[in-house]
C-alpha atoms as a PDB file:
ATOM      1  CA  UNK A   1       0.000   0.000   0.000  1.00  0.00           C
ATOM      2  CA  UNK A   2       2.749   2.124   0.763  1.00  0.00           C
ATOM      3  CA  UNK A   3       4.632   1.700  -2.690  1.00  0.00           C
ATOM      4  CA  UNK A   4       1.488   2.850  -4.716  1.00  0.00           C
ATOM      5  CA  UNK A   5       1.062   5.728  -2.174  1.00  0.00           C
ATOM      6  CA  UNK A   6       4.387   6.766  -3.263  1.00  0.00           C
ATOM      7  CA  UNK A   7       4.207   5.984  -7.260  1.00  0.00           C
ATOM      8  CA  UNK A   8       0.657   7.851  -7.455  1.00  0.00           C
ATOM      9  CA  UNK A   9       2.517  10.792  -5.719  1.00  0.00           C
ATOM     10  CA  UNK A  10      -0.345  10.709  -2.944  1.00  0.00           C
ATOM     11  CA  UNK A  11       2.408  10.501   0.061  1.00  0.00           C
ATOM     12  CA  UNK A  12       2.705  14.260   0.457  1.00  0.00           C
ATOM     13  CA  UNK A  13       0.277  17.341   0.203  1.00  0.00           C
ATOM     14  CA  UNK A  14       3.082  19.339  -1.576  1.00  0.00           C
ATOM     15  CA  UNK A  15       3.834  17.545  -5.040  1.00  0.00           C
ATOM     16  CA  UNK A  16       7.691  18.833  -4.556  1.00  0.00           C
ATOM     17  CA  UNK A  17       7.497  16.592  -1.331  1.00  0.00           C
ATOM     18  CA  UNK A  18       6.677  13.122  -2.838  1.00  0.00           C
ATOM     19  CA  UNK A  19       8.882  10.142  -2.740  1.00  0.00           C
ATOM     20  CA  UNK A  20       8.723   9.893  -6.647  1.00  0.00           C
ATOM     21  CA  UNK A  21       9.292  13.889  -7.348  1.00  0.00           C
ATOM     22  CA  UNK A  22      12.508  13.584  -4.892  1.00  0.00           C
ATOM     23  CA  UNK A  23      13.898  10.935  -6.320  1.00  0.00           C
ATOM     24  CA  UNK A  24      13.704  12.561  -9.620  1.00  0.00           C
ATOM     25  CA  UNK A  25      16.083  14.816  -8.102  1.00  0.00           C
ATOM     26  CA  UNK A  26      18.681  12.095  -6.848  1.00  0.00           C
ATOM     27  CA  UNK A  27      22.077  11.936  -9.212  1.00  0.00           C
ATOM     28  CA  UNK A  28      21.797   8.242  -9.394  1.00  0.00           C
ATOM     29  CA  UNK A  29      20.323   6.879 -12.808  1.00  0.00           C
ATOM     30  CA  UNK A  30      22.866   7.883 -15.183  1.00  0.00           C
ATOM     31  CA  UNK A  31      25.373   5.490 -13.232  1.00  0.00           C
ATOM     32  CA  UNK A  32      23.806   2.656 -15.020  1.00  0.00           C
ATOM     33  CA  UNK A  33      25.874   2.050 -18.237  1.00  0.00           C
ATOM     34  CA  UNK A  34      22.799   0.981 -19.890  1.00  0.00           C
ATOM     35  CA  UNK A  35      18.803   2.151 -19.145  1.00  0.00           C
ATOM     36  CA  UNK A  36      16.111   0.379 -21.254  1.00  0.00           C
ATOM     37  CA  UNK A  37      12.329   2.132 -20.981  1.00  0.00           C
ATOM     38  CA  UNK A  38       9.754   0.164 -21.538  1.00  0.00           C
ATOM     39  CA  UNK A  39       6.238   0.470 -21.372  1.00  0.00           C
ATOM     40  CA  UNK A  40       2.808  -0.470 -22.582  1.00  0.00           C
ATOM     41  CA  UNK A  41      -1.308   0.551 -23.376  1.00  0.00           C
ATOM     42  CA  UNK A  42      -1.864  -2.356 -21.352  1.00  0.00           C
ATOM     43  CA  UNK A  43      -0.190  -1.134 -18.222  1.00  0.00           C
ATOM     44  CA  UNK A  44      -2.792  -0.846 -15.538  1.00  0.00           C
ATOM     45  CA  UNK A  45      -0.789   1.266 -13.086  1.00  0.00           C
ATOM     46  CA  UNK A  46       1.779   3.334 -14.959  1.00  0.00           C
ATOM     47  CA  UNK A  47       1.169   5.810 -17.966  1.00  0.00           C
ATOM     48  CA  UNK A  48       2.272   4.726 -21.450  1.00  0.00           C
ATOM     49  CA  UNK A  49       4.245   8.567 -20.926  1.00  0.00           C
ATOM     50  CA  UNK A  50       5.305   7.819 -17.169  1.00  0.00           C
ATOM     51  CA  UNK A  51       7.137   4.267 -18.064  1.00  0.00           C
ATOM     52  CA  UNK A  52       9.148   6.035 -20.563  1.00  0.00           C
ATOM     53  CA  UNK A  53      10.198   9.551 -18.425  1.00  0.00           C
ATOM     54  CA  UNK A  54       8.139  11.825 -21.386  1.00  0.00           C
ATOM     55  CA  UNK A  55       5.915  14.440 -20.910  1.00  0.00           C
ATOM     56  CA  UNK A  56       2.706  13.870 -21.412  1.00  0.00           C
ATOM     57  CA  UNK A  57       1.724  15.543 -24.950  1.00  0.00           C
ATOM     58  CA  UNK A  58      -1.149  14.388 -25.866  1.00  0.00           C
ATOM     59  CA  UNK A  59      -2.932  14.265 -22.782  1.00  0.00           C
ATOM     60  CA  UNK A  60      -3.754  17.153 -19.617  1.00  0.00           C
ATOM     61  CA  UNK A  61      -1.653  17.224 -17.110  1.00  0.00           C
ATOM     62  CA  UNK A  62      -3.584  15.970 -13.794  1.00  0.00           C
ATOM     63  CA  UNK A  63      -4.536  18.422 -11.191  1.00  0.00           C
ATOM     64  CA  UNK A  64      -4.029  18.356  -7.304  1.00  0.00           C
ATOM     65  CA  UNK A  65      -6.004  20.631  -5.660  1.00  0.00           C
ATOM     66  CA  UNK A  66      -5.012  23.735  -7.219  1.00  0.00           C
ATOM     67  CA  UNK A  67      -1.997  23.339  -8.498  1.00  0.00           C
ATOM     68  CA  UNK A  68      -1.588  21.686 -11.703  1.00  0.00           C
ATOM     69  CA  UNK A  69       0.945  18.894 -12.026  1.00  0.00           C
ATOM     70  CA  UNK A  70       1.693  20.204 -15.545  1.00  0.00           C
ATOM     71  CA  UNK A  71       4.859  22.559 -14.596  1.00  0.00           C
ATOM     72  CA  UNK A  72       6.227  19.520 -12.162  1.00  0.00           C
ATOM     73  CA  UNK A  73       5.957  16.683 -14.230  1.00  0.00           C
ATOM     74  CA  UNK A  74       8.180  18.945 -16.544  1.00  0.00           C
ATOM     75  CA  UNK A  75      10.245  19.462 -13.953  1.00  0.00           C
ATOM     76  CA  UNK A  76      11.058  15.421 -12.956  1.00  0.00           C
ATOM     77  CA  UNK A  77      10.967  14.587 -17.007  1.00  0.00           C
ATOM     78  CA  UNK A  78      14.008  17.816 -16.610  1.00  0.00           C
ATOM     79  CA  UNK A  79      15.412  16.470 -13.702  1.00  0.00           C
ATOM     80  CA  UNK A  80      15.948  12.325 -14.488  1.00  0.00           C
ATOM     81  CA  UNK A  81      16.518  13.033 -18.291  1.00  0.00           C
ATOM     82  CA  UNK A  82      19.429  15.653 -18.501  1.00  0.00           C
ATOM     83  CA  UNK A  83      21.651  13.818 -16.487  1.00  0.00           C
ATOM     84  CA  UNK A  84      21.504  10.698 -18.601  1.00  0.00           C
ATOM     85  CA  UNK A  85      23.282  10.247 -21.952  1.00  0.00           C
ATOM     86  CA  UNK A  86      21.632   9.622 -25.452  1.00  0.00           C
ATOM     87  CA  UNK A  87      23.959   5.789 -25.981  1.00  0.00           C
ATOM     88  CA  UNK A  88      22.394   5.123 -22.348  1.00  0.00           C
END
């Protein structure tokens, strides 16, 4: 229960608080020589987007509250993605 708490960002009233928007900021993926995304319209729990660290384009960004996730799930696509290299 806790692990989906944490994945659906639901563990924190601020968004910038969450387990998952934090670890977006960790310096730790680009270690990996290699990083394979994978994902699928099947997938019952993570976006077709999410799986593969891209913003979503073709869909709205969710809201909390009042504050739109649009400008943070920029921000974790930003922060996991320009620390890892293109032959990753």
């Amino acid at each position: 229960a806790v692990a989906l708490n944490q994945l659906s960002m639901a563990d924190h009233n601020d968004i910038r608080q969450t387990f998952m928007y934090r670890l977006s900021e960790e310096d730790q993926l680009h270690m990996f020589p290699n990083v394979v995304l994978l994902s699928g319209h099947q997938d019952q729990y993570v976006p077709y987007h999410s799986a593969r660290v891209e913003y979503p384009v073709d869909e709205k960004a969710p809201k909390r509250g009042s504050e739109s996730w649009d400008g943070v799930l920029k921000e974790m696509v930003v922060n996991i993605m320009e620390k890892m290299k293109p032959e990753q």
